[in-house]
N, C-alpha and C. Protein backbone atom coordinates (compact mmCIF):
# COMPACT_ATOMS: atom_id res chain seq x y z
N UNK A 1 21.34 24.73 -88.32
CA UNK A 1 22.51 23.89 -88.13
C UNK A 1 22.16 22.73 -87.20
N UNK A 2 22.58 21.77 -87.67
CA UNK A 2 22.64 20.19 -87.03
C UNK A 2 23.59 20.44 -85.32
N UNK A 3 22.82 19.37 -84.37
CA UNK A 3 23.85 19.88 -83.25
C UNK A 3 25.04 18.88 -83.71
N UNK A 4 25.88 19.81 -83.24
CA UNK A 4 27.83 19.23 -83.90
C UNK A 4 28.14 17.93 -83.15
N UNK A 5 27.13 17.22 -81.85
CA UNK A 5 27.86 16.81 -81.61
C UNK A 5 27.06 15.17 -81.50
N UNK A 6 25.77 14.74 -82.47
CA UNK A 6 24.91 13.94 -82.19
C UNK A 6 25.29 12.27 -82.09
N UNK A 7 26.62 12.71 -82.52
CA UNK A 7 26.94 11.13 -83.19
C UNK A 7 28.38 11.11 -81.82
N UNK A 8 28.43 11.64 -81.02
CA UNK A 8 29.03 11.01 -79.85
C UNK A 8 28.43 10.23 -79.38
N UNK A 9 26.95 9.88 -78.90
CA UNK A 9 26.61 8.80 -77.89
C UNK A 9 25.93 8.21 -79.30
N UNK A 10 26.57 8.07 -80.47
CA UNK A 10 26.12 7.03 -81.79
C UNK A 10 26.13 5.79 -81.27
N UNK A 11 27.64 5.32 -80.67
CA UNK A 11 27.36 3.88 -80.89
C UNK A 11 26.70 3.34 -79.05
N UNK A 12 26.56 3.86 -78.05
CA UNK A 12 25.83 3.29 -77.25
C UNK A 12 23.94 3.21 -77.48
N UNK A 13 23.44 4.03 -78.24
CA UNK A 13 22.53 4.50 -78.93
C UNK A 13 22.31 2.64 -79.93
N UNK A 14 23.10 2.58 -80.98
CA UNK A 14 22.61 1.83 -81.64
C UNK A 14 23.24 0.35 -80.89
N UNK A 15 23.97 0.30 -80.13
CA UNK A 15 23.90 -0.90 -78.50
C UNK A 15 22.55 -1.58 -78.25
N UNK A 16 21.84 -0.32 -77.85
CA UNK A 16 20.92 -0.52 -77.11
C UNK A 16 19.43 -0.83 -78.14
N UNK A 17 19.71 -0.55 -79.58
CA UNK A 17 18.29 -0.79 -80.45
C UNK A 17 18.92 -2.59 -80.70
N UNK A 18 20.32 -2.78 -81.04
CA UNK A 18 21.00 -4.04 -81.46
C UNK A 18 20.11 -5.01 -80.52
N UNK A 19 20.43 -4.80 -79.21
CA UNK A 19 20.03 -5.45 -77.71
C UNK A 19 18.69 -5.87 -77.99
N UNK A 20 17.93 -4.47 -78.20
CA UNK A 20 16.35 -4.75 -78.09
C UNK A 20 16.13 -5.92 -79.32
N UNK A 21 16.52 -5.46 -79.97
CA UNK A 21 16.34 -6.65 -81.43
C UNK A 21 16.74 -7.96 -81.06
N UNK A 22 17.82 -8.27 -80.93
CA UNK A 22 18.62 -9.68 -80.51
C UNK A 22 17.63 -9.97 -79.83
N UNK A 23 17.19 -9.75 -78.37
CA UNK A 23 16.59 -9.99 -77.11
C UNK A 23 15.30 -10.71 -77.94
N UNK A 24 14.54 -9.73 -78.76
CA UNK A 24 13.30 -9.94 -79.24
C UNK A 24 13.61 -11.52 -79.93
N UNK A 25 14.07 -11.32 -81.12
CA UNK A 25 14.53 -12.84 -81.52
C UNK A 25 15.01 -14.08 -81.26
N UNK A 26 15.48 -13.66 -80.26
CA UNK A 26 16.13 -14.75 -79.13
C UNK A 26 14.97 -15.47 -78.06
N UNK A 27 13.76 -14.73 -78.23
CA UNK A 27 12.74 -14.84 -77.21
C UNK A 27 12.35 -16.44 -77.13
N UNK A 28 12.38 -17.17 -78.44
CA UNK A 28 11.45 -18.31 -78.88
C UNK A 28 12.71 -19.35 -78.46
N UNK A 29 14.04 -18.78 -78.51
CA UNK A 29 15.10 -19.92 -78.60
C UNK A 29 15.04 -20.52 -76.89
N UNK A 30 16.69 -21.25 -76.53
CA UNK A 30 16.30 -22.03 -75.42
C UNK A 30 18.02 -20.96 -74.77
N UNK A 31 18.42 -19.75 -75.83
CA UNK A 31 19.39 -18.62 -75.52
C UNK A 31 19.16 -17.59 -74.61
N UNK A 32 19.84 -17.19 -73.35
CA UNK A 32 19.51 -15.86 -72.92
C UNK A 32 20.82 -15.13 -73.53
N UNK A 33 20.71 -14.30 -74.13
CA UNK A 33 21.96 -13.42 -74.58
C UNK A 33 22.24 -12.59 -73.45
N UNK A 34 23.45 -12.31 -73.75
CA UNK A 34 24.20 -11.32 -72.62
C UNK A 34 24.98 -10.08 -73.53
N UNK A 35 25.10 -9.18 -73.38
CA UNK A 35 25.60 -7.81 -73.96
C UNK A 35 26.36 -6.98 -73.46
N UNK A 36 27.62 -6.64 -74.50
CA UNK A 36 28.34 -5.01 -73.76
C UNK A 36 29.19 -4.55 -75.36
N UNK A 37 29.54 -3.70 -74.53
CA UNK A 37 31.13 -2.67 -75.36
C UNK A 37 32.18 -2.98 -75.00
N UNK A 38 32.81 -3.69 -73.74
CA UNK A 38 33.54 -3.86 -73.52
C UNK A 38 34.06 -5.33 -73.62
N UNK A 39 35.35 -5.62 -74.10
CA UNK A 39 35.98 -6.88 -75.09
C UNK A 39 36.46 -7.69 -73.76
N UNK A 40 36.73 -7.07 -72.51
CA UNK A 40 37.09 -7.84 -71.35
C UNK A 40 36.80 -7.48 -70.26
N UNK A 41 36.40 -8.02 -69.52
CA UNK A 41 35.77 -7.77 -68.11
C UNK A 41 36.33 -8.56 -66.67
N UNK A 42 36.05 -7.65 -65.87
CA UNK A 42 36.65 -8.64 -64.66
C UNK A 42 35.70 -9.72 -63.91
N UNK A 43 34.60 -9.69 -64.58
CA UNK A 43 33.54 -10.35 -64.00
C UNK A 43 33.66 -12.30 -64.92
N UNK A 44 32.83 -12.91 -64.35
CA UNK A 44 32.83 -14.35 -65.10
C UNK A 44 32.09 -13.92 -66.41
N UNK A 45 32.83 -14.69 -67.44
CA UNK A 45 32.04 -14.59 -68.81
C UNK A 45 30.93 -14.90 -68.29
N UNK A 46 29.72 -14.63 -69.01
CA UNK A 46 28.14 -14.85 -69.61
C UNK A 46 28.10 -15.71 -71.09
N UNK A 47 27.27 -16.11 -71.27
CA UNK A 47 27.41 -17.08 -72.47
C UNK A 47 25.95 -17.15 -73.32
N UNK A 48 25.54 -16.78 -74.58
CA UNK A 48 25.96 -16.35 -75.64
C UNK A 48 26.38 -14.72 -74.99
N UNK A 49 27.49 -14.42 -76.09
CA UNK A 49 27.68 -12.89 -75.85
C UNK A 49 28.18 -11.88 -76.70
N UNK A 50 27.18 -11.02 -76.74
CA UNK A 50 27.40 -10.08 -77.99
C UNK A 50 28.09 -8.83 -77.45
N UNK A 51 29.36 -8.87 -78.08
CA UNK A 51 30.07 -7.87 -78.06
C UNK A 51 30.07 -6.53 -79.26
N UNK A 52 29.51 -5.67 -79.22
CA UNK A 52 29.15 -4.83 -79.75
C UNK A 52 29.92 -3.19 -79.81
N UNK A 53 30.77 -3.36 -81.19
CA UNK A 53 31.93 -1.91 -80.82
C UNK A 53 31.94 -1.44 -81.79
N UNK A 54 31.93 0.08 -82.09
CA UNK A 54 31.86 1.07 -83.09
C UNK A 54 33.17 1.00 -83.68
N UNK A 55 33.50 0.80 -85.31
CA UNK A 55 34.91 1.06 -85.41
C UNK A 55 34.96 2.53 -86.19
N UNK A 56 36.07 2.78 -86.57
CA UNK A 56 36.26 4.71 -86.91
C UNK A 56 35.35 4.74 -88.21
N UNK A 57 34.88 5.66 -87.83
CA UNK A 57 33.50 6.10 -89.13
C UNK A 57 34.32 7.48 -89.67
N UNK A 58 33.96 7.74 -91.03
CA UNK A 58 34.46 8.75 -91.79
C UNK A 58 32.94 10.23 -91.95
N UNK A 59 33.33 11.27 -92.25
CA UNK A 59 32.16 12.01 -91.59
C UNK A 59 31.85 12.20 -93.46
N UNK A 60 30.38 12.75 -93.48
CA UNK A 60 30.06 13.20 -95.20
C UNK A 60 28.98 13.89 -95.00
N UNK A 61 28.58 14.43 -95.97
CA UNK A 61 27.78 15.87 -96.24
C UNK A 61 28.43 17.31 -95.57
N UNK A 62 29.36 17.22 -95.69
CA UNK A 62 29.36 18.33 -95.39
C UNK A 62 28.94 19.68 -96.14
N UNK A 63 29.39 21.11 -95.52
CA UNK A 63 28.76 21.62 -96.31
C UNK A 63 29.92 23.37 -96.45
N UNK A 64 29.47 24.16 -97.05
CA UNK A 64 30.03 24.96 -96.72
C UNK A 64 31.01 25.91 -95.28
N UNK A 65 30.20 25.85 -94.76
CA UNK A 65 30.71 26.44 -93.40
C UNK A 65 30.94 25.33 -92.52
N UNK A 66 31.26 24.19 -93.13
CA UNK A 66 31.92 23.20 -92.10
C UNK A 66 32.03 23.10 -90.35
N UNK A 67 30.98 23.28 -90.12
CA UNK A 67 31.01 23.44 -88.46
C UNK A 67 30.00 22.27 -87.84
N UNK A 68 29.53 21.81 -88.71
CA UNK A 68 28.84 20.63 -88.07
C UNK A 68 28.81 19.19 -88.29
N UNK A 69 29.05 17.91 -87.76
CA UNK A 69 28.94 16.52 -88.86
C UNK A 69 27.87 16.17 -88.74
N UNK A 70 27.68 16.66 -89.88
CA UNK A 70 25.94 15.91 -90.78
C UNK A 70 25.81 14.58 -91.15
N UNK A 71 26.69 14.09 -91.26
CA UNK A 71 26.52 12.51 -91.34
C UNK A 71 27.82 12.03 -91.50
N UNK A 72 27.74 10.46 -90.90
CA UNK A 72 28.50 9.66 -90.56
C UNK A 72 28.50 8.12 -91.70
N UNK A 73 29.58 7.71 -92.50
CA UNK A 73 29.10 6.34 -92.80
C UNK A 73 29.95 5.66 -91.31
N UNK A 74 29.07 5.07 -90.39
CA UNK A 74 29.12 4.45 -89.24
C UNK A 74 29.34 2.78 -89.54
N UNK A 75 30.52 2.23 -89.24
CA UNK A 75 31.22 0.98 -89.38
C UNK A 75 30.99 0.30 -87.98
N UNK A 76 30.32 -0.64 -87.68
CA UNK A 76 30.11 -1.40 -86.27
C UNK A 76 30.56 -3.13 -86.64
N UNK A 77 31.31 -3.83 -85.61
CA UNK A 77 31.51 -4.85 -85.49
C UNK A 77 30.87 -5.43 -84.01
N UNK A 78 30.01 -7.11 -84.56
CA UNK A 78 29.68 -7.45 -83.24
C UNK A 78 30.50 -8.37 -83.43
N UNK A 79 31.03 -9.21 -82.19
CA UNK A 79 31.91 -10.09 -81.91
C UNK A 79 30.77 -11.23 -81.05
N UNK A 80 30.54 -12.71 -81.37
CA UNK A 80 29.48 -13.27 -81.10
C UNK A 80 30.26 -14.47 -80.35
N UNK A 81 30.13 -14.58 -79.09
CA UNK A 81 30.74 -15.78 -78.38
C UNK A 81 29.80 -16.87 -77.62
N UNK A 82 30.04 -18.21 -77.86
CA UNK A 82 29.54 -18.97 -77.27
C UNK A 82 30.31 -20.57 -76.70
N UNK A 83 29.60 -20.83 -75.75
CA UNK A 83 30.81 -21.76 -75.17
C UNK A 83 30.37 -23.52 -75.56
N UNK A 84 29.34 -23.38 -76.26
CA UNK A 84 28.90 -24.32 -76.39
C UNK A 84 29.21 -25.09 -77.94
N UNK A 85 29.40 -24.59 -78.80
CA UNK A 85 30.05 -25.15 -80.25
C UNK A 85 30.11 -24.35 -81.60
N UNK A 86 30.84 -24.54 -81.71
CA UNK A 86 31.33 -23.70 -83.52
C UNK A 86 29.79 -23.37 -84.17
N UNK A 87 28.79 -24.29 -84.52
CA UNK A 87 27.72 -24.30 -85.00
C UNK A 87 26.74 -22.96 -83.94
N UNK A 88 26.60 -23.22 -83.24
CA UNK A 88 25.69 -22.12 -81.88
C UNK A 88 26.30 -21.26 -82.13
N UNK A 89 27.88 -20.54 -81.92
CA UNK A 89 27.91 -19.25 -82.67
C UNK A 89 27.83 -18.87 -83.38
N UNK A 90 28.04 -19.81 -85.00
CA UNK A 90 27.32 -19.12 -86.38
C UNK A 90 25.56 -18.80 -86.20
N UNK A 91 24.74 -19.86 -85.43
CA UNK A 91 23.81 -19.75 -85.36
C UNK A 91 23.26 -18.57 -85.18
N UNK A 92 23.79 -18.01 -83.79
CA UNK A 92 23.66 -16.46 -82.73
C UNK A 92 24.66 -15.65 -83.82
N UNK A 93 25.02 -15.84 -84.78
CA UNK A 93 25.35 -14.14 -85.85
C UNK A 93 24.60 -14.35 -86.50
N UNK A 94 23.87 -15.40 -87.03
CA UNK A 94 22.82 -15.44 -87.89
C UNK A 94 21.84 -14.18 -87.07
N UNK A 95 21.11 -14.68 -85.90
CA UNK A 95 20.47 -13.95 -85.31
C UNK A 95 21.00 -12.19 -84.96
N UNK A 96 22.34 -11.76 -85.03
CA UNK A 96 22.82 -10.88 -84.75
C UNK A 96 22.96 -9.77 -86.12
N UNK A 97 23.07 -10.67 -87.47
CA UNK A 97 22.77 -10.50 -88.16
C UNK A 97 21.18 -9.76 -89.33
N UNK A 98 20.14 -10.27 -88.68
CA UNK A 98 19.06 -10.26 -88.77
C UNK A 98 18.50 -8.93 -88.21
N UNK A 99 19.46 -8.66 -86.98
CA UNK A 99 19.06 -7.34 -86.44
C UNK A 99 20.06 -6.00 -86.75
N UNK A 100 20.74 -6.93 -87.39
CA UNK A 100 21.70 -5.82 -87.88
C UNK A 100 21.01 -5.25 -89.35
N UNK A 101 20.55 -6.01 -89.90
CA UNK A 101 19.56 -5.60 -91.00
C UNK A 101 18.68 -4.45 -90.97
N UNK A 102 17.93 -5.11 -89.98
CA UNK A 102 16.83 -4.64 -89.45
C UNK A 102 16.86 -2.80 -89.16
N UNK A 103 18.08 -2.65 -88.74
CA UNK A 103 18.56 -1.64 -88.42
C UNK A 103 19.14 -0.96 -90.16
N UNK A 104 19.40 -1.50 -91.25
CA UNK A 104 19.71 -0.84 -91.94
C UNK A 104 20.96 -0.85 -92.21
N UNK A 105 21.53 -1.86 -91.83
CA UNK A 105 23.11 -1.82 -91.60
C UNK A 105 23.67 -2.74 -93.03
N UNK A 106 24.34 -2.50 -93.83
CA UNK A 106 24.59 -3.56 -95.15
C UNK A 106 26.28 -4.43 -94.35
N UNK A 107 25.79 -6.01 -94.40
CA UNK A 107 26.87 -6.57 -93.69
C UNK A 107 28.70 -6.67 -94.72
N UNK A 108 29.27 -6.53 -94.42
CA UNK A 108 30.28 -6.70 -95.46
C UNK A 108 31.67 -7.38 -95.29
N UNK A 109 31.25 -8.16 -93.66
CA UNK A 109 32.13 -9.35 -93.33
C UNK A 109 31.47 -10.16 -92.32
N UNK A 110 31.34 -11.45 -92.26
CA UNK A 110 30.58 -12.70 -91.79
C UNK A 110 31.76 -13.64 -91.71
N UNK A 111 32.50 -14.06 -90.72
CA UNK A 111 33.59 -14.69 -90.47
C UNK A 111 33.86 -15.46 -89.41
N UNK A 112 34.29 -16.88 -89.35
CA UNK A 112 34.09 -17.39 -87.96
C UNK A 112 35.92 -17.39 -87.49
N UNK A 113 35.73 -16.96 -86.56
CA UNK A 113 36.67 -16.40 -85.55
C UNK A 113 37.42 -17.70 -85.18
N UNK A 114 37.22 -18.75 -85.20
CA UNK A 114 37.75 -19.83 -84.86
C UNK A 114 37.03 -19.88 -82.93
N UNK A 115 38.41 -21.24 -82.48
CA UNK A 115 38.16 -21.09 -80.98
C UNK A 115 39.37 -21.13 -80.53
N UNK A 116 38.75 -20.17 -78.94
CA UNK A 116 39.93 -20.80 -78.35
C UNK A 116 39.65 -21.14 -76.58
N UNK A 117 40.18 -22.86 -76.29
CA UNK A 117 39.71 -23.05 -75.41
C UNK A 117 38.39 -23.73 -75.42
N UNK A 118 37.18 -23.47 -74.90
CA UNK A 118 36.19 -24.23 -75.02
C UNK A 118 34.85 -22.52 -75.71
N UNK A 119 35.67 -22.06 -76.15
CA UNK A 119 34.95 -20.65 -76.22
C UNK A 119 35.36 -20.66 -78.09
N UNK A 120 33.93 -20.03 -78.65
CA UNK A 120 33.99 -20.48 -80.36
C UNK A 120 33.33 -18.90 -80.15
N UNK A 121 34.10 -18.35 -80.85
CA UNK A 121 33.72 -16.74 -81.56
C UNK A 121 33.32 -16.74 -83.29
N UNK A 122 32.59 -15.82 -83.61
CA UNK A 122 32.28 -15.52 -84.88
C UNK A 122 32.26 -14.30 -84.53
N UNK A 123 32.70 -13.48 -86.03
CA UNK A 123 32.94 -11.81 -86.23
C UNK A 123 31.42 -11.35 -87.77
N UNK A 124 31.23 -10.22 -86.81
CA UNK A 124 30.20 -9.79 -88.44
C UNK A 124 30.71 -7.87 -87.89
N UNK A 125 30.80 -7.40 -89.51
CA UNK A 125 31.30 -5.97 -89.50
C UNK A 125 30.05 -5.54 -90.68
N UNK A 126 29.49 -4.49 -90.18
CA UNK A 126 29.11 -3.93 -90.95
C UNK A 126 29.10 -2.23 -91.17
N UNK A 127 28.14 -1.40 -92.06
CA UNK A 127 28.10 -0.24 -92.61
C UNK A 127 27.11 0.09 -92.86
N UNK A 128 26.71 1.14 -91.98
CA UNK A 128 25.45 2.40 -92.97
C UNK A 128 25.64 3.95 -92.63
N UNK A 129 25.19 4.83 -93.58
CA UNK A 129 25.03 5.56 -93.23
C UNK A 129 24.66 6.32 -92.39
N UNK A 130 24.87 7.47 -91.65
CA UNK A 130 23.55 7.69 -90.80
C UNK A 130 23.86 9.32 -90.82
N UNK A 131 22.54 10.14 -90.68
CA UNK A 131 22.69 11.36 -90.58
C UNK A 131 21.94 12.00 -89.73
N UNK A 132 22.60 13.30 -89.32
CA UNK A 132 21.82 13.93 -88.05
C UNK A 132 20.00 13.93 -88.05
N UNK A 133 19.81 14.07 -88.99
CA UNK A 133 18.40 14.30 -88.85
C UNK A 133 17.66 12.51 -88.93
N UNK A 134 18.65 11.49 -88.80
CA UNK A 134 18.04 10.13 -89.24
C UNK A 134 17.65 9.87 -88.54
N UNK A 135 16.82 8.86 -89.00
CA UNK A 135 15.49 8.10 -87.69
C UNK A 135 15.99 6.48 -88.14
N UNK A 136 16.33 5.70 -87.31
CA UNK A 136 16.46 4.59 -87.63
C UNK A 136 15.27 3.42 -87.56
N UNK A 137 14.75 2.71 -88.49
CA UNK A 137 13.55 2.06 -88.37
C UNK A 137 13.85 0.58 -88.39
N UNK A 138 12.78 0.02 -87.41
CA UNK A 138 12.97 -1.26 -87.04
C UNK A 138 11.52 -1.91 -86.95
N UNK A 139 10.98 -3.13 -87.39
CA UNK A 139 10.18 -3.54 -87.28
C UNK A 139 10.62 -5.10 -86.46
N UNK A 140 10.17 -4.72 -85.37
CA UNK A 140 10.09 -6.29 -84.41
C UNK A 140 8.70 -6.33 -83.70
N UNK A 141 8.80 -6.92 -82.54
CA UNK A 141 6.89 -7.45 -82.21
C UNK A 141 6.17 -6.28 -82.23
N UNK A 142 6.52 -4.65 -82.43
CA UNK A 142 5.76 -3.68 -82.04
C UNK A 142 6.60 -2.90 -82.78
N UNK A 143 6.31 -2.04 -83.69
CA UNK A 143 7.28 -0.80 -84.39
C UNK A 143 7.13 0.33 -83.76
N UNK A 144 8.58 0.44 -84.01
CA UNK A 144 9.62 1.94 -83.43
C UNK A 144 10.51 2.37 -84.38
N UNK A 145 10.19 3.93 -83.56
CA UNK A 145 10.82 4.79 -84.46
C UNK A 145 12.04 4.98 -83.85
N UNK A 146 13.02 4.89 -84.37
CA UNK A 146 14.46 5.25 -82.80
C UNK A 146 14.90 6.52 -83.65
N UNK A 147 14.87 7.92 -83.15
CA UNK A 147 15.01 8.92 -83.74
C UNK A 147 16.76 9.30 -83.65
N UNK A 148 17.81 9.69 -84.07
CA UNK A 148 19.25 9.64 -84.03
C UNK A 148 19.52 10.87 -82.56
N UNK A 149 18.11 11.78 -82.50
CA UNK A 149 18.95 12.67 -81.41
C UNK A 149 18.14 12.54 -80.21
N UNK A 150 17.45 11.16 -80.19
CA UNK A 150 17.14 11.14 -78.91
C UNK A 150 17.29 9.61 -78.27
N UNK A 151 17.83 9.80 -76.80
CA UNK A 151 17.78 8.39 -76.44
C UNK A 151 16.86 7.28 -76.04
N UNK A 152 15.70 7.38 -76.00
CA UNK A 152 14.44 6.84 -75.80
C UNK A 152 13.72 6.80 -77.10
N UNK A 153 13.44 5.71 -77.47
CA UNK A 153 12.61 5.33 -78.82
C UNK A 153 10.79 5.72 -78.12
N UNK A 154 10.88 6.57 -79.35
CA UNK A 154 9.22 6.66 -79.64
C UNK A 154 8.34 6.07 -80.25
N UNK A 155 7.08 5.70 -79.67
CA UNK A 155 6.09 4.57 -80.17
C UNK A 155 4.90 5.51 -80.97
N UNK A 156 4.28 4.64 -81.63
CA UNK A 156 3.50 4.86 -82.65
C UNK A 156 3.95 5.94 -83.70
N UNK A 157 4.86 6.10 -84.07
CA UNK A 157 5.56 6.88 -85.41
C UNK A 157 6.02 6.10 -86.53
N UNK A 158 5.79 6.24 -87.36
CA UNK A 158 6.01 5.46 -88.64
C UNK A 158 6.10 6.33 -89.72
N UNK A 159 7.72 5.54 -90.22
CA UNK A 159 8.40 6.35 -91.48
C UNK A 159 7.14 6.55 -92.78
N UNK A 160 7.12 7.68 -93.32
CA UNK A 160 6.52 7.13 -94.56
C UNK A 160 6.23 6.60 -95.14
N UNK A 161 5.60 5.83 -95.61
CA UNK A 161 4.94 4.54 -96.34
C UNK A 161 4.57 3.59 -95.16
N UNK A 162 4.93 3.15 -94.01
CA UNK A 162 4.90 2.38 -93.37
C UNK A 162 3.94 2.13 -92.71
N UNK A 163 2.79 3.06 -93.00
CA UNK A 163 1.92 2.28 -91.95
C UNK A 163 0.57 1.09 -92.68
């Protein structure tokens, strides 16, 4: 049996592979990105900023004796803000986008949020599966394996076919 409870720390888990990705791609630009879960803060905005939040996922595979969730189709929305123009935040979901891929994620809304104030948002929602035993694979300057039940990505492992 799968442990029942792997997909509680799901979405800080895939936060933190989103982060590493963005960060990586962002390296060449003239962007420092800034990151959270949380939609408001008491602190001064940061600027670009990826807001990153799990929305309600439905559970599947189950199985007979129903005591464990074996998999999740997992629904995430990033929320992409920048203070600098309508164009720079489509730009930075492009990039937010790219790592959302990367991750396996199929996008199935790309939408610009409008503005408000001197602050221009764009929305991207996406969907994938994921199951207890999944390993999520990512290829950026160095490949990793990000395994679903552990929080520290392991180096030099490569999915099948991949090396």
């Amino acid at each position: 049996m799968s442990n029942a409870f792997w997909f509680a720390s799901l979405e800080s888990r895939l936060c933190t592979i989103f982060e590493t990705l963005v960060t990586d791609l962002l390296s060449e630009t003239e962007y420092t990105p800034y990151f959270g879960m949380e939609a408001q803060s008491n602190t001064d905005a940061e600027f670009p900023y990826f807001y990153f939040h799990e929305l309600p996922s439905a559970e599947y595979g189950g199985d007979l004796q129903n005591d464990a969730i074996h998999a999740v189709l997992e629904n995430i929305e990033v929320q992409v803000s920048a203070n600098t123009s309508r164009q720079d935040a489509k730009l930075l979901s492009s990039y937010a986008m790219l790592a959302l891929k990367e991750m396996r994620f199929e996008v199935y809304l790309s939408s610009d949020l409008g503005q408000s104030g001197n602050v221009y948002r764009s929305v991207i929602r996406c969907r994938r599966m994921i199951g207890s035993e999944d390993s999520l694979w990512t290829q950026s300057t160095s490949s990793l394996l990000y395994p679903a039940d552990s929080l520290e990505p392991e180096t030099n492992l490569y999915p099948l076919g991949a090396q």
